[in-house]
C-alpha atoms as a PDB file:
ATOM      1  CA  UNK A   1      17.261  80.707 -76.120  1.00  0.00           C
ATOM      2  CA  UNK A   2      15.042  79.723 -79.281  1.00  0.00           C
ATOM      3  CA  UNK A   3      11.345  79.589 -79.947  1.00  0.00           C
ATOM      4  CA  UNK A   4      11.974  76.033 -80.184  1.00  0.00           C
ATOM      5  CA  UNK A   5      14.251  75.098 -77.255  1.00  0.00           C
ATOM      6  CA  UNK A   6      11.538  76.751 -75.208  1.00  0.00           C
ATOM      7  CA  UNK A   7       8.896  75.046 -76.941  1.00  0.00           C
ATOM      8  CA  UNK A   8      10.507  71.416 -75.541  1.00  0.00           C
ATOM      9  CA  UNK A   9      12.076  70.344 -78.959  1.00  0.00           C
ATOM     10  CA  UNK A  10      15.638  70.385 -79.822  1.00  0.00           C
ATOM     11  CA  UNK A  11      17.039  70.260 -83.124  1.00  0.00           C
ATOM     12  CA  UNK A  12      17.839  66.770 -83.249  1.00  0.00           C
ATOM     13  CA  UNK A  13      14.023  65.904 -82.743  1.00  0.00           C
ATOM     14  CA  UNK A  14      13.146  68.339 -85.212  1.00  0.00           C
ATOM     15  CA  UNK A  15      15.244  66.739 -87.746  1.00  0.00           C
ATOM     16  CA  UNK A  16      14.634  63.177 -86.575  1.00  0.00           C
ATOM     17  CA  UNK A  17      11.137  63.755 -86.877  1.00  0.00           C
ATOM     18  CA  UNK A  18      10.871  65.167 -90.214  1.00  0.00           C
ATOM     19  CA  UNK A  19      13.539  62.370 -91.194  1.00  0.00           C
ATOM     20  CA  UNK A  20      10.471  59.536 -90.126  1.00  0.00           C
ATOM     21  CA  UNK A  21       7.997  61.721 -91.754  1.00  0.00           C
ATOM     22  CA  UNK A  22      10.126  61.899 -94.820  1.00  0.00           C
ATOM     23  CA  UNK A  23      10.656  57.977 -95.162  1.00  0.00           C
ATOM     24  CA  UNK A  24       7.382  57.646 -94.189  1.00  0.00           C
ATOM     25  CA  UNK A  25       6.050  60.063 -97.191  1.00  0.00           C
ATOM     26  CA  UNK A  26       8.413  58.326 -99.429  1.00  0.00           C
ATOM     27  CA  UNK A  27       7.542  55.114 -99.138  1.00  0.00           C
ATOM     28  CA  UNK A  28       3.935  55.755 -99.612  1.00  0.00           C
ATOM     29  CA  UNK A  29       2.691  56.513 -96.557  1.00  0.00           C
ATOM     30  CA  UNK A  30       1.286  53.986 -94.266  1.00  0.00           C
ATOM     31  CA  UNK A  31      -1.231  51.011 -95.345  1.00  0.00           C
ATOM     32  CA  UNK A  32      -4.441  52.355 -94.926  1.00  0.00           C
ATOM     33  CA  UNK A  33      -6.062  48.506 -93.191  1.00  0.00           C
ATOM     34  CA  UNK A  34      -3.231  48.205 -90.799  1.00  0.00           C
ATOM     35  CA  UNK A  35      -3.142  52.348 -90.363  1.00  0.00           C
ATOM     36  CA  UNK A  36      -6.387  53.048 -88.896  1.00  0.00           C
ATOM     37  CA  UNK A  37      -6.312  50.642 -86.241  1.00  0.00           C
ATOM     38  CA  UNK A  38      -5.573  51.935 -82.779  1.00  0.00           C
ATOM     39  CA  UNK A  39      -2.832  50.214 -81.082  1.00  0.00           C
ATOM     40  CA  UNK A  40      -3.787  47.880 -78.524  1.00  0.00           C
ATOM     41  CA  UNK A  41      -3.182  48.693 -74.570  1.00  0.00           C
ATOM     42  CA  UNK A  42       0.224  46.899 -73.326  1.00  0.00           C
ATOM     43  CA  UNK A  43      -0.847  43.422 -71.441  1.00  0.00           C
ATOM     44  CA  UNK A  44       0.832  44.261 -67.966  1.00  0.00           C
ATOM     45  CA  UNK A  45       2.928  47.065 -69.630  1.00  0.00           C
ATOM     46  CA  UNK A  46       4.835  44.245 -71.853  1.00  0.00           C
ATOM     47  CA  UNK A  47       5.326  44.392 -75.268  1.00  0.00           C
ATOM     48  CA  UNK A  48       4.316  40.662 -76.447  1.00  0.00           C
ATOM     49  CA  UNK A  49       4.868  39.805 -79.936  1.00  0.00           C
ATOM     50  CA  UNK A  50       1.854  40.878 -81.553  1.00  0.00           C
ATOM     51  CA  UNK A  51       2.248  44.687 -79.636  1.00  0.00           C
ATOM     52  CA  UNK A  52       5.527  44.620 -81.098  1.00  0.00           C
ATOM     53  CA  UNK A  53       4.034  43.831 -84.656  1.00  0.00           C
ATOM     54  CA  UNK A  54       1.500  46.576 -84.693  1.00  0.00           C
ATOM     55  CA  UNK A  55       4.146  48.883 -83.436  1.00  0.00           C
ATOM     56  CA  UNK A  56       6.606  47.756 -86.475  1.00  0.00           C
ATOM     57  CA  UNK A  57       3.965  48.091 -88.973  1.00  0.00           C
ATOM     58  CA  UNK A  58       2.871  51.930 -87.382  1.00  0.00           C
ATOM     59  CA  UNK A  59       6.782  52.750 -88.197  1.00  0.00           C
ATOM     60  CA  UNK A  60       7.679  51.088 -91.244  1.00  0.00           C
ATOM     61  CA  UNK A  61       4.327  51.526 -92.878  1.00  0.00           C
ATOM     62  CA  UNK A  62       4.860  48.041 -93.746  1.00  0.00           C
ATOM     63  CA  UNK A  63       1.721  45.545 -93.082  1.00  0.00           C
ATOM     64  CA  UNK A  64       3.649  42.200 -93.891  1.00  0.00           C
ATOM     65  CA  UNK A  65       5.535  42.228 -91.551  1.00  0.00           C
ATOM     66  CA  UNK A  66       7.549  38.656 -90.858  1.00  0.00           C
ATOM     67  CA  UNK A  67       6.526  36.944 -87.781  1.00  0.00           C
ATOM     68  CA  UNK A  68       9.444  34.905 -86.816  1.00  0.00           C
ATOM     69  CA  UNK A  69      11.971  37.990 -87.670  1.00  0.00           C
ATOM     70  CA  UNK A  70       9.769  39.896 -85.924  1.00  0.00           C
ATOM     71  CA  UNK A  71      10.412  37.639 -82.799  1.00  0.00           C
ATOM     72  CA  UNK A  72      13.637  37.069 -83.240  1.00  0.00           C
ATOM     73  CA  UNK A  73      14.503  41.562 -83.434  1.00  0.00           C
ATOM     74  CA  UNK A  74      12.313  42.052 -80.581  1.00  0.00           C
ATOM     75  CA  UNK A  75      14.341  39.383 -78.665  1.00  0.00           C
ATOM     76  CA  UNK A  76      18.008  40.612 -79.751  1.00  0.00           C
ATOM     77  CA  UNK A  77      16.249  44.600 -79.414  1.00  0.00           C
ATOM     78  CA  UNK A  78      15.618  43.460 -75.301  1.00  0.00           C
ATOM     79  CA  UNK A  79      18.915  41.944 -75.333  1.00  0.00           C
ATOM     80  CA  UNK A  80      20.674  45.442 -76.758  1.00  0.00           C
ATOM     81  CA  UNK A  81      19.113  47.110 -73.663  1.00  0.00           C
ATOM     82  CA  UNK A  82      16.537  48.898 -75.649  1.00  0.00           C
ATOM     83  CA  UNK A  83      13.198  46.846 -74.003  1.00  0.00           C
ATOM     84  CA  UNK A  84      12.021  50.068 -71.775  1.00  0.00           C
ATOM     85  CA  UNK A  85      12.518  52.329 -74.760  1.00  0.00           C
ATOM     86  CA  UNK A  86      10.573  50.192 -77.026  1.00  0.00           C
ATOM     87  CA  UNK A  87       7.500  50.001 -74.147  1.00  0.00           C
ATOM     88  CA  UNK A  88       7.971  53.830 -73.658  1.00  0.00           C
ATOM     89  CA  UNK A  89       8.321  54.198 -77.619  1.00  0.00           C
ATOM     90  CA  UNK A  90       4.628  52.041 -78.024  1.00  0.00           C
ATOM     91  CA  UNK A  91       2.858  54.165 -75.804  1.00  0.00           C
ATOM     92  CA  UNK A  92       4.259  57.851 -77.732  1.00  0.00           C
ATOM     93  CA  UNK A  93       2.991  56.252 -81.038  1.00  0.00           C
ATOM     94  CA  UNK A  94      -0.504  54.977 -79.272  1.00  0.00           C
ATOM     95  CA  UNK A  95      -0.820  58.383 -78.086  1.00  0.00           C
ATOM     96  CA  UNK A  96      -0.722  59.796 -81.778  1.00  0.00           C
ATOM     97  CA  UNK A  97      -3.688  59.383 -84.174  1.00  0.00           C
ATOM     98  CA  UNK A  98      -2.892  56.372 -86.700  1.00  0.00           C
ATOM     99  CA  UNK A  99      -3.176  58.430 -89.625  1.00  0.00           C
ATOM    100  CA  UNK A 100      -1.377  61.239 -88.456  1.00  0.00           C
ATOM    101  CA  UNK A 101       1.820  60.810 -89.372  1.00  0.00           C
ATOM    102  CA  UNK A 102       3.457  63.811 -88.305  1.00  0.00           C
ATOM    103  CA  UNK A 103       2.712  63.379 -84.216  1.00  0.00           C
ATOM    104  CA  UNK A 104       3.912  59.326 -85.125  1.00  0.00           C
ATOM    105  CA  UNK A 105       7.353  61.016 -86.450  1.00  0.00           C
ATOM    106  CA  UNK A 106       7.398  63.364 -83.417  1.00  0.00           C
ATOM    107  CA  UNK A 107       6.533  60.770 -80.773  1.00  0.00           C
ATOM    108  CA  UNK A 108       9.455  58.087 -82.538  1.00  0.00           C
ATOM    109  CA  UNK A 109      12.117  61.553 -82.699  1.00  0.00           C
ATOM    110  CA  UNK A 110      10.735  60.939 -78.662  1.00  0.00           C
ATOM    111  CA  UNK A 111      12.402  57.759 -78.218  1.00  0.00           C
ATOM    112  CA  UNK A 112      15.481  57.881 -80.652  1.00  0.00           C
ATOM    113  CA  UNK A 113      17.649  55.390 -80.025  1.00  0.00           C
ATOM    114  CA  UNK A 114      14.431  52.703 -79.772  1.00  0.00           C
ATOM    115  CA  UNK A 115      12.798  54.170 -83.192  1.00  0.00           C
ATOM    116  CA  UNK A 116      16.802  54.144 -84.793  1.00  0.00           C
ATOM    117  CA  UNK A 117      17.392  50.142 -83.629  1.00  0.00           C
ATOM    118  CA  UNK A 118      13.932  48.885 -84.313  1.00  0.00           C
ATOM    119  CA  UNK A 119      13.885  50.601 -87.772  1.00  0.00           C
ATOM    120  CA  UNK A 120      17.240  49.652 -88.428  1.00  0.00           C
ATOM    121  CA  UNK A 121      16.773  45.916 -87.087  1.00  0.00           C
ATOM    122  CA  UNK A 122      13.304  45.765 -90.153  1.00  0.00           C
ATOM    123  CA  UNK A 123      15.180  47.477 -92.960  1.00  0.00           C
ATOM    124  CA  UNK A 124      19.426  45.938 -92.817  1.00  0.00           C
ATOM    125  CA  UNK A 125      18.572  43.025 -90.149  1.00  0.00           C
ATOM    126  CA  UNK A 126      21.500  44.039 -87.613  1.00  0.00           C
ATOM    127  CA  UNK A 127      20.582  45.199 -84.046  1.00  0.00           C
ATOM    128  CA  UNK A 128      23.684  46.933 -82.237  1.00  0.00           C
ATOM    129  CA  UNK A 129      24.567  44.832 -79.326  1.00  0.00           C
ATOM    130  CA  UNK A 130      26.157  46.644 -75.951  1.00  0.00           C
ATOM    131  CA  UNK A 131      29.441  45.636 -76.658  1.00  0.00           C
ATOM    132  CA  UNK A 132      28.946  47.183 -80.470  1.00  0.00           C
ATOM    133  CA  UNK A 133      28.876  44.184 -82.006  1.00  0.00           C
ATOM    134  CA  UNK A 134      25.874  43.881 -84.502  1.00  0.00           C
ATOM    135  CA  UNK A 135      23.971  41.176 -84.234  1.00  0.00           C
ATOM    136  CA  UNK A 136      22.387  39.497 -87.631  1.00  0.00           C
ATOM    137  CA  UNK A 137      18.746  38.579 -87.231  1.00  0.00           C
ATOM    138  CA  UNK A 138      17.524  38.759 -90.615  1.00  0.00           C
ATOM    139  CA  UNK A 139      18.709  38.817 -93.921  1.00  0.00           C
ATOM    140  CA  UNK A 140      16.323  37.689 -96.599  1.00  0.00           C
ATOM    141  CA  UNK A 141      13.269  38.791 -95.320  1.00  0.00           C
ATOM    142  CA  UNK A 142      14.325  42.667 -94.277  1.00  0.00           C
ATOM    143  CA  UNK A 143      12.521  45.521 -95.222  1.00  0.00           C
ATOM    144  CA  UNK A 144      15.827  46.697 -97.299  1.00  0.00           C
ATOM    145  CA  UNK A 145      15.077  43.458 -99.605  1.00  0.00           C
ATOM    146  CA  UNK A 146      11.371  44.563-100.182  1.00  0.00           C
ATOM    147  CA  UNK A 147      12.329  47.861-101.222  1.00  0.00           C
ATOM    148  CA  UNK A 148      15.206  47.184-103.617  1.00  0.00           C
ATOM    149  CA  UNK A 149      13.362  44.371-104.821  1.00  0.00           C
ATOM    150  CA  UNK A 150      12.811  45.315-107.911  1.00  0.00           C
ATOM    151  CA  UNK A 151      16.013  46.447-108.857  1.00  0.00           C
ATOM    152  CA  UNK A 152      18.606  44.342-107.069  1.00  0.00           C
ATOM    153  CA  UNK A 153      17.918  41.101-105.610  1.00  0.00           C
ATOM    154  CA  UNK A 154      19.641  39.929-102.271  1.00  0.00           C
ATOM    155  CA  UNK A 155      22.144  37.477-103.543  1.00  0.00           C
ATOM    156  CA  UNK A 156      21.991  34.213-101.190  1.00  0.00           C
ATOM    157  CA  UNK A 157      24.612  32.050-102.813  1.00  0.00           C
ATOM    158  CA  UNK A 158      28.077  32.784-103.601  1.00  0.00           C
ATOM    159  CA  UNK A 159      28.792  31.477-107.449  1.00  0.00           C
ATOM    160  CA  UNK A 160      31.501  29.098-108.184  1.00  0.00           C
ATOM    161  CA  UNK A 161      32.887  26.185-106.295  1.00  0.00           C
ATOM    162  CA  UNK A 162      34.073  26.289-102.387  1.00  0.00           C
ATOM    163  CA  UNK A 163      37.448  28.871-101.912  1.00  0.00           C
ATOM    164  CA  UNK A 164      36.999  29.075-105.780  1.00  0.00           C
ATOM    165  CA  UNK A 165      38.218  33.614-105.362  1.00  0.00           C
ATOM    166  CA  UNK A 166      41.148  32.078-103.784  1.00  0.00           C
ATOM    167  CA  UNK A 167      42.803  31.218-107.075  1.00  0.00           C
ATOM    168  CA  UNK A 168      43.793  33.798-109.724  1.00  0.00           C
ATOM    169  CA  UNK A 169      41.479  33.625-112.743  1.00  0.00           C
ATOM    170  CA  UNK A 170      41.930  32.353-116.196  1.00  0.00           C
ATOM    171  CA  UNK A 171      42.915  35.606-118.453  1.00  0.00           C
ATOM    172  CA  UNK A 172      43.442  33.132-121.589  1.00  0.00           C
ATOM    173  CA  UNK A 173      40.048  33.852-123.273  1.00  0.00           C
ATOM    174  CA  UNK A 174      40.116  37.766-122.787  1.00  0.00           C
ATOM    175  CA  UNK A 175      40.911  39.941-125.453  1.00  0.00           C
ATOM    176  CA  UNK A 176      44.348  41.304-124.034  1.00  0.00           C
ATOM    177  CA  UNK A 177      46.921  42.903-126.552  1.00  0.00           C
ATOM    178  CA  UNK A 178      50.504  42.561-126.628  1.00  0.00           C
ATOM    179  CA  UNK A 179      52.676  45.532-125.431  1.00  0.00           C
ATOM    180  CA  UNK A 180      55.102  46.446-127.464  1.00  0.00           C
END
């Protein structure tokens, strides 16, 4: 047996963990207003809207966070089955100081499959239902949009009239030569 399987953390945590802290690092670290805030105590152990807000923002290191997506993942995250992880996963990162963002990487490597949905619900917009169907709750306004911002916008349209890939397209103005 390892130091660290006797020590209570597996591999997996290990790498989850430094995986957060990595992304965490990467993305510059977490917003220093919304950062040193505590996280509020759970109102009769639920996690309301604006618990599930701070604990988005504590994870993505995001501090604009979208409201209404934000309601609409934490509804489709309770639907998935993942509404006692997310509670258990609130009161891990609560534990941990807000700026410390090593024991906020170990306490969401904690509660994996929580951390992986809810981070994965802010940054693509799908949430993996129980039947493994994804369901789309965001598309525009995810995380994944923020960061690639920059360099590729979300396309929201499709170009061209309605079925217009359906028909072959015109090669008469290309530059094409003759075989022969």
């Amino acid at each position: 047996m390892t130091e660290a399987a006797r020590a209570g953390i597996d591999r997996r945590a290990f790498v989850t963990g430094g995986f957060a802290l990595g992304a965490a690092l990467f993305l510059g670290g977490l917003p220093a207003a919304r950062a040193a805030m505590p996280l509020p105590p759970l109102p009769g152990g639920v996690l309301d809207g604006a618990a599930f807000l701070a604990l988005s923002t504590r994870l993505t290191g995001h501090d604009d966070l979208d409201e209404d997506l934000g309601r609409s993942l934490r509804a489709a995250l309770t639907d998935a089955g993942h509404g006692t992880g997310l509670v258990a996963l609130y009161g891990a990162v609560a534990k941990a100081a807000p700026d410390d963002e090593a024991a906020i990487a170990a306490a969401a490597a904690g509660q994996d499959a929580a951390a992986r949905a809810l981070l994965r619900g802010w940054y693509v917009g799908l949430v993996r239902m129980p039947d493994g169907s994804d369901r789309l709750v965001g598309y525009e306004d995810v995380l994944m949009g923020a960061v690639l911002a920059d360099v590729i916008p979300l396309r929201s349209f499709c170009g061209g009239d309605p079925h217009f890939w359906a028909e072959p397209p015109d090669l008469d103005d290309l530059p094409l030569r003759p075989r022969g």
